[in-house]
PDB file of N, CA and C in Angstrom:
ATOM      1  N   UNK A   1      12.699  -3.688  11.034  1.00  0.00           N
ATOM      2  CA  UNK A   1      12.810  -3.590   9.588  1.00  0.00           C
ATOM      3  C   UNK A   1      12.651  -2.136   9.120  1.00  0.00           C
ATOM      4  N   UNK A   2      11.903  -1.307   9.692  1.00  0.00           N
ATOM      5  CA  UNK A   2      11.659   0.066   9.621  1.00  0.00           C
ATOM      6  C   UNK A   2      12.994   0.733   9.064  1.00  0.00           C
ATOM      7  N   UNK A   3      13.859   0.540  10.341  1.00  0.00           N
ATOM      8  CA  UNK A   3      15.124   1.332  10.099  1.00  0.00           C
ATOM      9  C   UNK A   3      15.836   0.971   9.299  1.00  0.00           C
ATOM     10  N   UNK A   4      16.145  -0.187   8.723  1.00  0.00           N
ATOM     11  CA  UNK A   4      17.096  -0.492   7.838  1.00  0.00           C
ATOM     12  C   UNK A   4      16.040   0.001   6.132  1.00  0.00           C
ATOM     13  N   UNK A   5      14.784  -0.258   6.269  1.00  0.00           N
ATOM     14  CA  UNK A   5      14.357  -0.111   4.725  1.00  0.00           C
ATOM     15  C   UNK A   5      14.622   2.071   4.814  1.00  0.00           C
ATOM     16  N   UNK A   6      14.322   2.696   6.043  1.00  0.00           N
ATOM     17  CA  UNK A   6      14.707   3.984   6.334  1.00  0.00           C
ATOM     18  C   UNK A   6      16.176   4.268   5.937  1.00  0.00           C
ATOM     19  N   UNK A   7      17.057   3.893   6.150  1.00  0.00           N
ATOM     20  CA  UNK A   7      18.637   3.922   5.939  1.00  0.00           C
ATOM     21  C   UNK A   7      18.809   3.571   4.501  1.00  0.00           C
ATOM     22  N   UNK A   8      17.943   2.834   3.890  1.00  0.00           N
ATOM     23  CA  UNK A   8      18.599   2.366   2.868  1.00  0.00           C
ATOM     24  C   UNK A   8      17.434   3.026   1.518  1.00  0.00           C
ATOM     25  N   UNK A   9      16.360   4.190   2.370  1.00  0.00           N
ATOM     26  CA  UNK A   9      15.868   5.051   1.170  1.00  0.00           C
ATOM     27  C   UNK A   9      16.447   6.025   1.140  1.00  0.00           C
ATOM     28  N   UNK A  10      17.992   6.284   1.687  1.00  0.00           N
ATOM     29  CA  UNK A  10      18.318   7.303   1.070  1.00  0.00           C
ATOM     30  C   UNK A  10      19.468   7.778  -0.070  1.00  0.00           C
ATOM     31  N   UNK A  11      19.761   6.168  -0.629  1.00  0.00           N
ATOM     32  CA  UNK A  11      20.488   5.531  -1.654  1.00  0.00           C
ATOM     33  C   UNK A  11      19.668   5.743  -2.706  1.00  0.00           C
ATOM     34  N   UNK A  12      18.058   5.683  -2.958  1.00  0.00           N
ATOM     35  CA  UNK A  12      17.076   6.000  -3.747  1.00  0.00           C
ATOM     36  C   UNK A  12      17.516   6.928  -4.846  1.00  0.00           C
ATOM     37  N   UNK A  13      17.555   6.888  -6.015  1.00  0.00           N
ATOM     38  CA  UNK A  13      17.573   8.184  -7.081  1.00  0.00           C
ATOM     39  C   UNK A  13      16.644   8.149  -7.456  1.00  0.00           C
ATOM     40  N   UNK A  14      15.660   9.452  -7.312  1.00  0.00           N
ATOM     41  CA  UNK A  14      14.845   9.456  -8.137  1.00  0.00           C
ATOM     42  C   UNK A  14      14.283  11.440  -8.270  1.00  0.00           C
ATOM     43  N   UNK A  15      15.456  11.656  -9.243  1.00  0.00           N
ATOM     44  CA  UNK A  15      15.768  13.421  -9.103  1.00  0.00           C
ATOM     45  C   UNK A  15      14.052  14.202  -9.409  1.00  0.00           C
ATOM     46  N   UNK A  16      13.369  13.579 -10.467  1.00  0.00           N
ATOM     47  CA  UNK A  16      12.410  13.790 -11.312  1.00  0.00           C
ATOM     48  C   UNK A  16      10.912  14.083 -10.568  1.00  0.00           C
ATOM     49  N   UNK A  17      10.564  13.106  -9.625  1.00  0.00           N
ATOM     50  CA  UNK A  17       9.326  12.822  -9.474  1.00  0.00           C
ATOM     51  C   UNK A  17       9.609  12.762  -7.541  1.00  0.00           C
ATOM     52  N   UNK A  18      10.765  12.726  -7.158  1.00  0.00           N
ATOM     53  CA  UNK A  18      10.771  12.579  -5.634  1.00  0.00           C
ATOM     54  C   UNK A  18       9.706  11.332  -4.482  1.00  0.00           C
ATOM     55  N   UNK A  19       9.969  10.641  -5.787  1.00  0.00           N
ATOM     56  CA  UNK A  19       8.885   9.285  -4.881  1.00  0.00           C
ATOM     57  C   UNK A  19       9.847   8.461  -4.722  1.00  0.00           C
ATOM     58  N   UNK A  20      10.500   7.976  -3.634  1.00  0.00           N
ATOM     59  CA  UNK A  20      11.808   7.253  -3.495  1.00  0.00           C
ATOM     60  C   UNK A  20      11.262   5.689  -3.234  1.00  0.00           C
ATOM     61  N   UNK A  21      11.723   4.488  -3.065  1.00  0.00           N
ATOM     62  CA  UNK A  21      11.419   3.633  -2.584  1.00  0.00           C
ATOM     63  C   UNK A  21      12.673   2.513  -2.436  1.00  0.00           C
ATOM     64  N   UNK A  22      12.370   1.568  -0.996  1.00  0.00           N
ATOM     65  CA  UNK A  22      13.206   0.755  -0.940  1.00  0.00           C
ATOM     66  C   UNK A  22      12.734  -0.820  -0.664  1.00  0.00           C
ATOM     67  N   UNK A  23      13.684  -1.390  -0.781  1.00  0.00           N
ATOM     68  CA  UNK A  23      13.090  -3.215  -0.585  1.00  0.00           C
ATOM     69  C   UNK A  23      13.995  -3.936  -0.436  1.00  0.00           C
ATOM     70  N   UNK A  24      13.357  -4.735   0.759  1.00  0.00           N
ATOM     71  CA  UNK A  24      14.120  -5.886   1.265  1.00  0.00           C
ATOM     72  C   UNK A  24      13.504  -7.545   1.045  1.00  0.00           C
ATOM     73  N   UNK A  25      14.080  -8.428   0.268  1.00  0.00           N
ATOM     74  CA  UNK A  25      13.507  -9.427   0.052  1.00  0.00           C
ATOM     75  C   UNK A  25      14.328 -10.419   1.193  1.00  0.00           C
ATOM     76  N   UNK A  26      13.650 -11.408   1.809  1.00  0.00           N
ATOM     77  CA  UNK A  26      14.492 -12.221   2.975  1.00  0.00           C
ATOM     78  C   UNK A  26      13.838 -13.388   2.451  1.00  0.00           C
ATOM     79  N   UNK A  27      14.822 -14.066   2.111  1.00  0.00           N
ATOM     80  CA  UNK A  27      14.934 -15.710   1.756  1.00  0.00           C
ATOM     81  C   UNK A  27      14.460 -16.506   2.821  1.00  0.00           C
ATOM     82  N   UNK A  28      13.944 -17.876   2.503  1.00  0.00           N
ATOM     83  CA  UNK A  28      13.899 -19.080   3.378  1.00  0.00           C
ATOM     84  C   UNK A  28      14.802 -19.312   4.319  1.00  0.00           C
ATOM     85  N   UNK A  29      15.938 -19.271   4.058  1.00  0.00           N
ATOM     86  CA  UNK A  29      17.504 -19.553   4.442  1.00  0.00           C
ATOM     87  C   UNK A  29      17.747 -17.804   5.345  1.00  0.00           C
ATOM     88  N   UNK A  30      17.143 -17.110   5.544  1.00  0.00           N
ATOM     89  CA  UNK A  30      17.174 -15.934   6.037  1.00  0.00           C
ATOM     90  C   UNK A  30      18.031 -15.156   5.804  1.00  0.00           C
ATOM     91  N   UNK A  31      18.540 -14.971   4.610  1.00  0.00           N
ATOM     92  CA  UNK A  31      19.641 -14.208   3.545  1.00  0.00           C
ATOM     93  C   UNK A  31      18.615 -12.599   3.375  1.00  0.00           C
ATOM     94  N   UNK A  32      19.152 -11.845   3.135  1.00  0.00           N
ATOM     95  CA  UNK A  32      18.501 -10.346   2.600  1.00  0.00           C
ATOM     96  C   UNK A  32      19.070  -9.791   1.430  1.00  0.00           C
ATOM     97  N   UNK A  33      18.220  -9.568   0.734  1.00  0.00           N
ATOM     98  CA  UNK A  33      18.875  -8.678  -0.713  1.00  0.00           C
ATOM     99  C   UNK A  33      18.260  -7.329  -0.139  1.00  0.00           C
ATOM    100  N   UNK A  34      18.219  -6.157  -0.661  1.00  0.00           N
ATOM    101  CA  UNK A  34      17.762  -4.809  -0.516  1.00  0.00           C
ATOM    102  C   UNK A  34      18.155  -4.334  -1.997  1.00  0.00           C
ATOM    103  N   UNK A  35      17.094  -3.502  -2.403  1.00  0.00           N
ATOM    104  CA  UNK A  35      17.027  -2.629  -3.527  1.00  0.00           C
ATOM    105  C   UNK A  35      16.610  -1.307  -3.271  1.00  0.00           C
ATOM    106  N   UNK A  36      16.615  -0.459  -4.229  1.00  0.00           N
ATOM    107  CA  UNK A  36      16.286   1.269  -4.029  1.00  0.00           C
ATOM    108  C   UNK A  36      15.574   1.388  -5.247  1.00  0.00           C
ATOM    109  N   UNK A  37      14.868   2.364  -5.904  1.00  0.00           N
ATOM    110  CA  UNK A  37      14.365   2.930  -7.024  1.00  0.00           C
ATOM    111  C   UNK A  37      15.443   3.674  -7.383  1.00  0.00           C
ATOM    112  N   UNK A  38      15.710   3.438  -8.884  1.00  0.00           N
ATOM    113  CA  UNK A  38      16.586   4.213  -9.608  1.00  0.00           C
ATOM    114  C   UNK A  38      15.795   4.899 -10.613  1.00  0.00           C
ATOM    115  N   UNK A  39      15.255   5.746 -10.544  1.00  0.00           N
ATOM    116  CA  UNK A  39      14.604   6.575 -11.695  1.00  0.00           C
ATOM    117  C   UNK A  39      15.773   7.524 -12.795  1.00  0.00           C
ATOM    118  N   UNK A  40      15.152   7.834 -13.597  1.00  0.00           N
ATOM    119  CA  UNK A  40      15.908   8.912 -14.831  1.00  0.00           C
ATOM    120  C   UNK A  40      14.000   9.123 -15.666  1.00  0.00           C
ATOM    121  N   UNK A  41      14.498  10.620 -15.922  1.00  0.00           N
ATOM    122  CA  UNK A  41      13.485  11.324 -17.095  1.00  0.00           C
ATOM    123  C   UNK A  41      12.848  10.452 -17.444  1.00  0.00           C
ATOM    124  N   UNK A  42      12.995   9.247 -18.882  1.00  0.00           N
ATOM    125  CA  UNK A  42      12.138   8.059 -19.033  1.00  0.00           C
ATOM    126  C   UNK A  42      11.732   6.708 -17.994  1.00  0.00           C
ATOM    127  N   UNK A  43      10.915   7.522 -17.448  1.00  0.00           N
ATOM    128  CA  UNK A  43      10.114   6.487 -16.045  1.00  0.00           C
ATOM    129  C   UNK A  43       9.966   4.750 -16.291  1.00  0.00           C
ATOM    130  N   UNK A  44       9.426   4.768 -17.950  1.00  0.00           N
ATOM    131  CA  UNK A  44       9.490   3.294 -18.180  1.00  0.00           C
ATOM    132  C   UNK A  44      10.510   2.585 -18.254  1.00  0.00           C
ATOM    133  N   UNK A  45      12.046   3.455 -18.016  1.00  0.00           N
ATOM    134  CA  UNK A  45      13.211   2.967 -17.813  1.00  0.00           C
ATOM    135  C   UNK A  45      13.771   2.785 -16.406  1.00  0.00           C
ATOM    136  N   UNK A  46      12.723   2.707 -15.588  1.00  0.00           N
ATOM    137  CA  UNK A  46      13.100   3.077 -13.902  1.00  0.00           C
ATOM    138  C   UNK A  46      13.545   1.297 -13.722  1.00  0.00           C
ATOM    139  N   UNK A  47      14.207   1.405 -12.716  1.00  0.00           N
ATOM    140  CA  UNK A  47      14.578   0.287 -11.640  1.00  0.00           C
ATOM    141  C   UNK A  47      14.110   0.162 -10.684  1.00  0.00           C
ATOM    142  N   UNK A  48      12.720  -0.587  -9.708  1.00  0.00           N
ATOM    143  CA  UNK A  48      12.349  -0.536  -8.806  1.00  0.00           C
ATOM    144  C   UNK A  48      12.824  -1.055  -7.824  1.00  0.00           C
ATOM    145  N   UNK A  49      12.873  -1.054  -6.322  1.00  0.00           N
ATOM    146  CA  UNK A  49      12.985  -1.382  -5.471  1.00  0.00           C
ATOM    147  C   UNK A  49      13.051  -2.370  -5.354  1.00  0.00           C
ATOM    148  N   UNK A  50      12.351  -3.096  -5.682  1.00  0.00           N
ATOM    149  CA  UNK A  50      11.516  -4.854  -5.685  1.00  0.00           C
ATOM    150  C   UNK A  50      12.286  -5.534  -6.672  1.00  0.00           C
ATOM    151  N   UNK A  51      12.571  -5.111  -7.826  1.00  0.00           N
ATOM    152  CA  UNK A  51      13.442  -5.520  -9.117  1.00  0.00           C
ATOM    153  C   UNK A  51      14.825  -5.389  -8.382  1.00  0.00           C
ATOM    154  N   UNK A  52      15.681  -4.363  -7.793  1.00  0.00           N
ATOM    155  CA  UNK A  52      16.705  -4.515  -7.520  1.00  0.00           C
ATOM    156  C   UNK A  52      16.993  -5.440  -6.950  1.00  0.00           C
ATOM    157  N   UNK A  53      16.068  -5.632  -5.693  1.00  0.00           N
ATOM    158  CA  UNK A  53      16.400  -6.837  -4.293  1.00  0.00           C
ATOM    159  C   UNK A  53      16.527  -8.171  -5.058  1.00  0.00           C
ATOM    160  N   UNK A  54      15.005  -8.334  -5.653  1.00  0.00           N
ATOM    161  CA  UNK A  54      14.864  -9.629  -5.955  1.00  0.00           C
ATOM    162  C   UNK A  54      15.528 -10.172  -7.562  1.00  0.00           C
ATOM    163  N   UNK A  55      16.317  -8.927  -7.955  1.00  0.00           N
ATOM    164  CA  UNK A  55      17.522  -9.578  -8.814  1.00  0.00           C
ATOM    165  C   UNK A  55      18.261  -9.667  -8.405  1.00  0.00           C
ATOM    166  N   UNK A  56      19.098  -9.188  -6.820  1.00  0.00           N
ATOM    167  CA  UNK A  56      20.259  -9.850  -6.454  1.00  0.00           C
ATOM    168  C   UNK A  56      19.585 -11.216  -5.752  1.00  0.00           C
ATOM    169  N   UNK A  57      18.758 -11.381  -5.721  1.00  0.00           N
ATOM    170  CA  UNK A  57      18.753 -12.900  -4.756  1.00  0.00           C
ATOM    171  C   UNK A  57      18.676 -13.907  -6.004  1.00  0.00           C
ATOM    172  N   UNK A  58      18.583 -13.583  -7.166  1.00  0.00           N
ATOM    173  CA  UNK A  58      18.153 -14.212  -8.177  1.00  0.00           C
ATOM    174  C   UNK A  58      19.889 -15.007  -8.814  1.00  0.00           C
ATOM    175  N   UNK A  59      20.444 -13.458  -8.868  1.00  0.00           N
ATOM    176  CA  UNK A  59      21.863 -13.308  -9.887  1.00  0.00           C
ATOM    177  C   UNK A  59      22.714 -14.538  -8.436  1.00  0.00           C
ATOM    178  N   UNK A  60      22.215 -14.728  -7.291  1.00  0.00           N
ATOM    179  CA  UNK A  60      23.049 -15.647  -6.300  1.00  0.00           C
ATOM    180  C   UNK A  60      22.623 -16.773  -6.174  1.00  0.00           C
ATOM    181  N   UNK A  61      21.476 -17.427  -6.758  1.00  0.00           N
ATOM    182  CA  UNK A  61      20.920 -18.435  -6.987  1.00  0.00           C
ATOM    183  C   UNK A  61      19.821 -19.172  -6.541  1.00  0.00           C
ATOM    184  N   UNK A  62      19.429 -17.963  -6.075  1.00  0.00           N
ATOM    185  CA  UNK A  62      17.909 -18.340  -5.399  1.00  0.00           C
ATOM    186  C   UNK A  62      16.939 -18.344  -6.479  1.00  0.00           C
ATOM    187  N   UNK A  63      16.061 -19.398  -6.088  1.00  0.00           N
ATOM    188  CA  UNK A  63      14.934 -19.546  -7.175  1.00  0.00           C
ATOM    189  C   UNK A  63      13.267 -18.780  -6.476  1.00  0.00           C
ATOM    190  N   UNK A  64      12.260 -18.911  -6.842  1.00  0.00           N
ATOM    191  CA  UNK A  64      10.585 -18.354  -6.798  1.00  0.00           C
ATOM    192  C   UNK A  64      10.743 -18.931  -5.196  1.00  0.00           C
ATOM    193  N   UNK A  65      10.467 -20.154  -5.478  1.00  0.00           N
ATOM    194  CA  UNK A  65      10.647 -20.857  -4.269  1.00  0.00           C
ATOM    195  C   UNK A  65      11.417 -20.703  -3.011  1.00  0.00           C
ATOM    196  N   UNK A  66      12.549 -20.274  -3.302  1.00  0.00           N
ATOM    197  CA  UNK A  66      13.940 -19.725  -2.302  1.00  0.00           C
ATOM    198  C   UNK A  66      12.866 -18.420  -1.074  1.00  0.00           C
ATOM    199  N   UNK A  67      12.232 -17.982  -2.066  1.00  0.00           N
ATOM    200  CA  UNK A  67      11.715 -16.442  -1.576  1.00  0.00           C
ATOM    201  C   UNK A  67      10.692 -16.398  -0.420  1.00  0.00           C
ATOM    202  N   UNK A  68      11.122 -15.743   1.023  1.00  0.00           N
ATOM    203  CA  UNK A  68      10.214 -15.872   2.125  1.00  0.00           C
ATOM    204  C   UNK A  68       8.952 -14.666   1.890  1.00  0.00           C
ATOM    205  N   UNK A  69       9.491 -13.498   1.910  1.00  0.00           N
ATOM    206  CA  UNK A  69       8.715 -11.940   2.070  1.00  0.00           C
ATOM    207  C   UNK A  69       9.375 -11.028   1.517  1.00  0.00           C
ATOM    208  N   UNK A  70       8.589 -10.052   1.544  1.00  0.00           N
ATOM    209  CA  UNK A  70       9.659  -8.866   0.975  1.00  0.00           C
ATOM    210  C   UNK A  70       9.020  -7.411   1.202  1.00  0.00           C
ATOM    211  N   UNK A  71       9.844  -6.526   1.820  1.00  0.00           N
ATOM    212  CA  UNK A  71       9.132  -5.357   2.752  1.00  0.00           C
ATOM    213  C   UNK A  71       9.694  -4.453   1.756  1.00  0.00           C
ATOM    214  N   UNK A  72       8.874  -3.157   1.693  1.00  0.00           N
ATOM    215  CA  UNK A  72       8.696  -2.349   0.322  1.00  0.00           C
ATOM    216  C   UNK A  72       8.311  -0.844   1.252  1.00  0.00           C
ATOM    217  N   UNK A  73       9.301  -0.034   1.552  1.00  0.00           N
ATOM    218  CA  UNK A  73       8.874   1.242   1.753  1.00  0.00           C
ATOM    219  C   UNK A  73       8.827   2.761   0.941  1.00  0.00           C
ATOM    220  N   UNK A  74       8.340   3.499   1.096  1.00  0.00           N
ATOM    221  CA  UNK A  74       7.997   4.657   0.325  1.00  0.00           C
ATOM    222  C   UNK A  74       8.132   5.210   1.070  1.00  0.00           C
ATOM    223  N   UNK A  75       8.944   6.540   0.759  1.00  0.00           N
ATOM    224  CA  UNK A  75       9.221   8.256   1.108  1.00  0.00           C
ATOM    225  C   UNK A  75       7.675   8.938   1.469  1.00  0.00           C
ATOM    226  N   UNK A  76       6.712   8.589   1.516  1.00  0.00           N
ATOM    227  CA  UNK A  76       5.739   9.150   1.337  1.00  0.00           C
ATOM    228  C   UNK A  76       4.379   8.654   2.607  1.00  0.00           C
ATOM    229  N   UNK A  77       3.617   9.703   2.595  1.00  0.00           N
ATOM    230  CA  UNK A  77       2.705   8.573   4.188  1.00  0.00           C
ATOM    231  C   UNK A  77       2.043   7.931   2.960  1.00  0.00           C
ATOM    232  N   UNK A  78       1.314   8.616   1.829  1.00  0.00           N
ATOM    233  CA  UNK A  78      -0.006   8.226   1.312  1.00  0.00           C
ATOM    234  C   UNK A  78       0.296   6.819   1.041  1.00  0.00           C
ATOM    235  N   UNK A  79      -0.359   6.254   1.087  1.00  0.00           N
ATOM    236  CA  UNK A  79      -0.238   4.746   0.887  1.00  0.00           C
ATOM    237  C   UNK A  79      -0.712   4.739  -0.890  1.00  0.00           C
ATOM    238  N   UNK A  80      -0.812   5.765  -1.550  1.00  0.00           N
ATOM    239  CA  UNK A  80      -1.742   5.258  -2.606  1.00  0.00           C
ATOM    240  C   UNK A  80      -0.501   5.190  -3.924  1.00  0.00           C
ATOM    241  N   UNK A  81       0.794   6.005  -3.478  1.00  0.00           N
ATOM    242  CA  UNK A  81       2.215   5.439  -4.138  1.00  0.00           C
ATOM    243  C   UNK A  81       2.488   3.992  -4.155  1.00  0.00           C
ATOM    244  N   UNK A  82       2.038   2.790  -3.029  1.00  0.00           N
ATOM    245  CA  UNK A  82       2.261   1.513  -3.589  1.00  0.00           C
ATOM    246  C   UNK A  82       1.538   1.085  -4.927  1.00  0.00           C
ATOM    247  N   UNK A  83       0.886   1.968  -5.561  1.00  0.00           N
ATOM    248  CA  UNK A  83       0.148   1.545  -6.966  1.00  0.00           C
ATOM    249  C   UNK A  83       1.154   1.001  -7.966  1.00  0.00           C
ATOM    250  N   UNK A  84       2.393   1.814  -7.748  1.00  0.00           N
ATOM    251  CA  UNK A  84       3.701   1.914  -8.524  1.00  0.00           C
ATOM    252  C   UNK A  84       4.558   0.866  -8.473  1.00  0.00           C
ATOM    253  N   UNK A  85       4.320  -0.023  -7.315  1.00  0.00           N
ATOM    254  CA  UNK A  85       4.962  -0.935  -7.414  1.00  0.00           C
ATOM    255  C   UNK A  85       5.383  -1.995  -8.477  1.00  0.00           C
ATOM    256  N   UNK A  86       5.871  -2.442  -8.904  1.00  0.00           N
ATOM    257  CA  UNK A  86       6.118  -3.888  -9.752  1.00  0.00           C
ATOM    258  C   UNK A  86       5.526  -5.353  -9.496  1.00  0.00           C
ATOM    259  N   UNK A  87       4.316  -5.023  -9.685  1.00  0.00           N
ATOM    260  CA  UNK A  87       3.157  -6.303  -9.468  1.00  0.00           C
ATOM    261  C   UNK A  87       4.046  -7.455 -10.266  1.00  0.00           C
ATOM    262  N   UNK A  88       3.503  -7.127 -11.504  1.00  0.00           N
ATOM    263  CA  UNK A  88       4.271  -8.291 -12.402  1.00  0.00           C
ATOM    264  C   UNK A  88       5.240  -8.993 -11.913  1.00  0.00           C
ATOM    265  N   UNK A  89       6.232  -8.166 -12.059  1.00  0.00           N
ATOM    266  CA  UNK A  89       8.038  -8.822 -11.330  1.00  0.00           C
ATOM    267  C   UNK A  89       7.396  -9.923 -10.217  1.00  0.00           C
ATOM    268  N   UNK A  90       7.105  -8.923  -8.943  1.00  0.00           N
ATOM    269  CA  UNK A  90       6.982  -9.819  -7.756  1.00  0.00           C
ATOM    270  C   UNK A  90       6.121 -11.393  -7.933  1.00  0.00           C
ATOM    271  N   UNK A  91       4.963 -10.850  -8.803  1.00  0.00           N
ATOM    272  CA  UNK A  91       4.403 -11.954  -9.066  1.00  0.00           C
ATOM    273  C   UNK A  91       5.070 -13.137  -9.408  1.00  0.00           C
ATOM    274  N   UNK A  92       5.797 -12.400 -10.381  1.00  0.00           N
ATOM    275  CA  UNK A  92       6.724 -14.000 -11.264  1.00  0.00           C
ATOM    276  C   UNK A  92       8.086 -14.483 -10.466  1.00  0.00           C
ATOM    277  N   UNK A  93       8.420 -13.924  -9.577  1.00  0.00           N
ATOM    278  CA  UNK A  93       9.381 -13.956  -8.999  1.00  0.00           C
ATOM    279  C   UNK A  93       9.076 -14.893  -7.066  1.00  0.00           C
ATOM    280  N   UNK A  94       7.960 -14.134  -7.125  1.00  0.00           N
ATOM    281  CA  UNK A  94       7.430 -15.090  -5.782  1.00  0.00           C
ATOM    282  C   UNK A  94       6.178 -15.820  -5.860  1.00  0.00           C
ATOM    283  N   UNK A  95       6.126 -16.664  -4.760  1.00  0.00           N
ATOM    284  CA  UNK A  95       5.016 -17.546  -4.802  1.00  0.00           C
ATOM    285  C   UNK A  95       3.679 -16.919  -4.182  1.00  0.00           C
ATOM    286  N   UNK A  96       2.690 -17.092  -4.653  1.00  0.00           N
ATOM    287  CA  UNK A  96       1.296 -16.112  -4.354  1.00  0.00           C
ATOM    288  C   UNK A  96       1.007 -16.606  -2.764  1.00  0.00           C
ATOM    289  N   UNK A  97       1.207 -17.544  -1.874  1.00  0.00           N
ATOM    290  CA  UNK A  97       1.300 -17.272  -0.502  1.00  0.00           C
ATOM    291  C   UNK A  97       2.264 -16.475   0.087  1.00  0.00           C
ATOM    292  N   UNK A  98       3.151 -15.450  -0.224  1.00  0.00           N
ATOM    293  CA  UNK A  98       4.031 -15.175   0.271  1.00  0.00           C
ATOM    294  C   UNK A  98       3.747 -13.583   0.715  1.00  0.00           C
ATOM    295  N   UNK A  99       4.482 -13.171   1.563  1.00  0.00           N
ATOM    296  CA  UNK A  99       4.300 -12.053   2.808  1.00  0.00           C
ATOM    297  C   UNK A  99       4.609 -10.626   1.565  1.00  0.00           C
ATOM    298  N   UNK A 100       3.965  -9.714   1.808  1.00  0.00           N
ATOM    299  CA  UNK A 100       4.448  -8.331   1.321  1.00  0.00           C
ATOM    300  C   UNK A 100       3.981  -7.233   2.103  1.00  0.00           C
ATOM    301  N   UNK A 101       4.657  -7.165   2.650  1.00  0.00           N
ATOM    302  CA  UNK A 101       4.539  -5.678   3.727  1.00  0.00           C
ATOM    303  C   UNK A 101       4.689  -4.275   3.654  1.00  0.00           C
ATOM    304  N   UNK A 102       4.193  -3.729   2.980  1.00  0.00           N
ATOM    305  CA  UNK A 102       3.904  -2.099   2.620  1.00  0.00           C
ATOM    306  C   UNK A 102       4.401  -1.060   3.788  1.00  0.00           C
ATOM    307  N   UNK A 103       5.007  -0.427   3.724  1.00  0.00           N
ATOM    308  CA  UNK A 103       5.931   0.565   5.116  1.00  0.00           C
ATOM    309  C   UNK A 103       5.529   1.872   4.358  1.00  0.00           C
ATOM    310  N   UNK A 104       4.737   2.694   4.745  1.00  0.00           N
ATOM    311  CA  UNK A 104       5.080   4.411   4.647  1.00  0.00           C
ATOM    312  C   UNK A 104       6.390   5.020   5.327  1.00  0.00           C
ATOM    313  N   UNK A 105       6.588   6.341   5.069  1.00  0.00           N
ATOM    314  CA  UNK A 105       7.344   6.970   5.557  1.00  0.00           C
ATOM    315  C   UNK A 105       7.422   7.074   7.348  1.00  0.00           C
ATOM    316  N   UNK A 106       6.047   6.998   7.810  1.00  0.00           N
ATOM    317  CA  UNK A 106       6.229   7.085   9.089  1.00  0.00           C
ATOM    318  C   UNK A 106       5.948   5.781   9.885  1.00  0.00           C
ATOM    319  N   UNK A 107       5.792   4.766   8.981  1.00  0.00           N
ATOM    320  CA  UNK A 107       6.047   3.751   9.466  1.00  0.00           C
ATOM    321  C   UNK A 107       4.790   2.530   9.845  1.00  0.00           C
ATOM    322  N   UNK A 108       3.847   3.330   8.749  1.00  0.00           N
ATOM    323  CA  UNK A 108       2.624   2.634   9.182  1.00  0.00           C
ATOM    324  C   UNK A 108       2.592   1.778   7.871  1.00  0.00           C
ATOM    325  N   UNK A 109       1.900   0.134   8.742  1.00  0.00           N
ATOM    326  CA  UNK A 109       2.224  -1.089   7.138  1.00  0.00           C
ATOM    327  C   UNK A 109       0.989  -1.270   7.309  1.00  0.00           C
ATOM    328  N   UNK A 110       0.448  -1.919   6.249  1.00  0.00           N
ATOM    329  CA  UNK A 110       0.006  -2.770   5.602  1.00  0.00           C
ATOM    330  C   UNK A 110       0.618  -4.294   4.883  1.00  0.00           C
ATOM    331  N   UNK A 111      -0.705  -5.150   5.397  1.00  0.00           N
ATOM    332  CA  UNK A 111       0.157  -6.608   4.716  1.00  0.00           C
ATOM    333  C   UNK A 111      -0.582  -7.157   3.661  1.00  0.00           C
ATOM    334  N   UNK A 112       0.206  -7.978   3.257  1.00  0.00           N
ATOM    335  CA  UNK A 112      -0.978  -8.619   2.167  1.00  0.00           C
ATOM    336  C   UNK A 112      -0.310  -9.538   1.772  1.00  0.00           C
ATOM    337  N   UNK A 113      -0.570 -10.608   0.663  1.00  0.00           N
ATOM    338  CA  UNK A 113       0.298 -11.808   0.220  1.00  0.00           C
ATOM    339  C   UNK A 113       0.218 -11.297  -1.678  1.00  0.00           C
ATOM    340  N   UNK A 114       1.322 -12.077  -2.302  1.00  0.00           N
ATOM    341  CA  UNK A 114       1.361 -11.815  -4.003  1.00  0.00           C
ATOM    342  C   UNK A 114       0.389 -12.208  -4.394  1.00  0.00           C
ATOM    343  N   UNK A 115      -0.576 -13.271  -3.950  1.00  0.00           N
ATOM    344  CA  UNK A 115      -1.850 -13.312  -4.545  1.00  0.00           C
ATOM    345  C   UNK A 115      -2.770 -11.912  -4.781  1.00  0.00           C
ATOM    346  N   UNK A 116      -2.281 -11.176  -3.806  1.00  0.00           N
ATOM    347  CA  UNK A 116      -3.545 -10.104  -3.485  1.00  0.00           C
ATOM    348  C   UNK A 116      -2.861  -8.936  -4.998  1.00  0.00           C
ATOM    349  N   UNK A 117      -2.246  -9.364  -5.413  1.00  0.00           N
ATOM    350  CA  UNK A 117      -0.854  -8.321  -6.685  1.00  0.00           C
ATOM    351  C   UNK A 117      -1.853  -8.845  -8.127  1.00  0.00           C
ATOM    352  N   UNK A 118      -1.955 -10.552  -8.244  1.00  0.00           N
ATOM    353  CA  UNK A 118      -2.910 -11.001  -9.125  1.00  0.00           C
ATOM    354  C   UNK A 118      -4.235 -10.742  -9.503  1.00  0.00           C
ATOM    355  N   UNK A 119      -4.272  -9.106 -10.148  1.00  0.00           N
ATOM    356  CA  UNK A 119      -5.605  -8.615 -10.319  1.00  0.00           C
ATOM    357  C   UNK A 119      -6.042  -8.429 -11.625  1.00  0.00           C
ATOM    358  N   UNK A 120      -5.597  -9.517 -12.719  1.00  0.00           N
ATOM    359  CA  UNK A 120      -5.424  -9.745 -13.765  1.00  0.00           C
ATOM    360  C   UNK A 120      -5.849 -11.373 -13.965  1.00  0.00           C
TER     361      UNK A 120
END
């Protein structure tokens, strides 16, 4: 999974802030969406990684339920850029047992499930 979320951060725009990120959501049915961060100047207008993927699995008819895991890498080693992620989205979009796997740049993960996103 490394290499493909690697190959596919370099589709990433993000001219402004250089924090790139990519995501792969893999269905029940073992289908893959992939997303990139699309940033511009107004940040609260960004497109995340996680939003891209898991709106194409959405716009094809997969439901919360449809959704197996979803692997999320960053341009970056520090792990402390997953802050940025899209809690919310994923939350509402997947089920709180479900897999989320954190990838740095060099390839070191962390796991956790969407429950662990519910810090609210």
């Amino acid at each position: 999974m490394y290499e493909r979320l690697f190959d596919l951060l370099k589709n990433a725009y993000h001219p402004n802030d250089y924090i790139g990120y990519s995501a792969i959501v893999l269905t029940n049915d073992d289908h893959a969406f992939t997303g990139v961060s699309i940033k511009n100047p107004v940040f609260r207008d960004c497109i995340t990684a996680e939003q891209a993927a898991l709106s194409k699995a959405i716009v094809k008819g997969y439901k919360k339920e449809d959704m197996k895991e979803i692997y999320i890498m960053v341009n970056k080693v520090n792990f402390k850029y997953f802050n940025y992620i899209n809690n919310e989205f994923i939350t509402e979009l997947m089920n709180d047992d479900k897999k989320i796997t954190l990838i740095n740049i060099v390839g070191e993960e962390k796991v956790l499930q969407v429950k662990d996103l519910n810090y609210y």
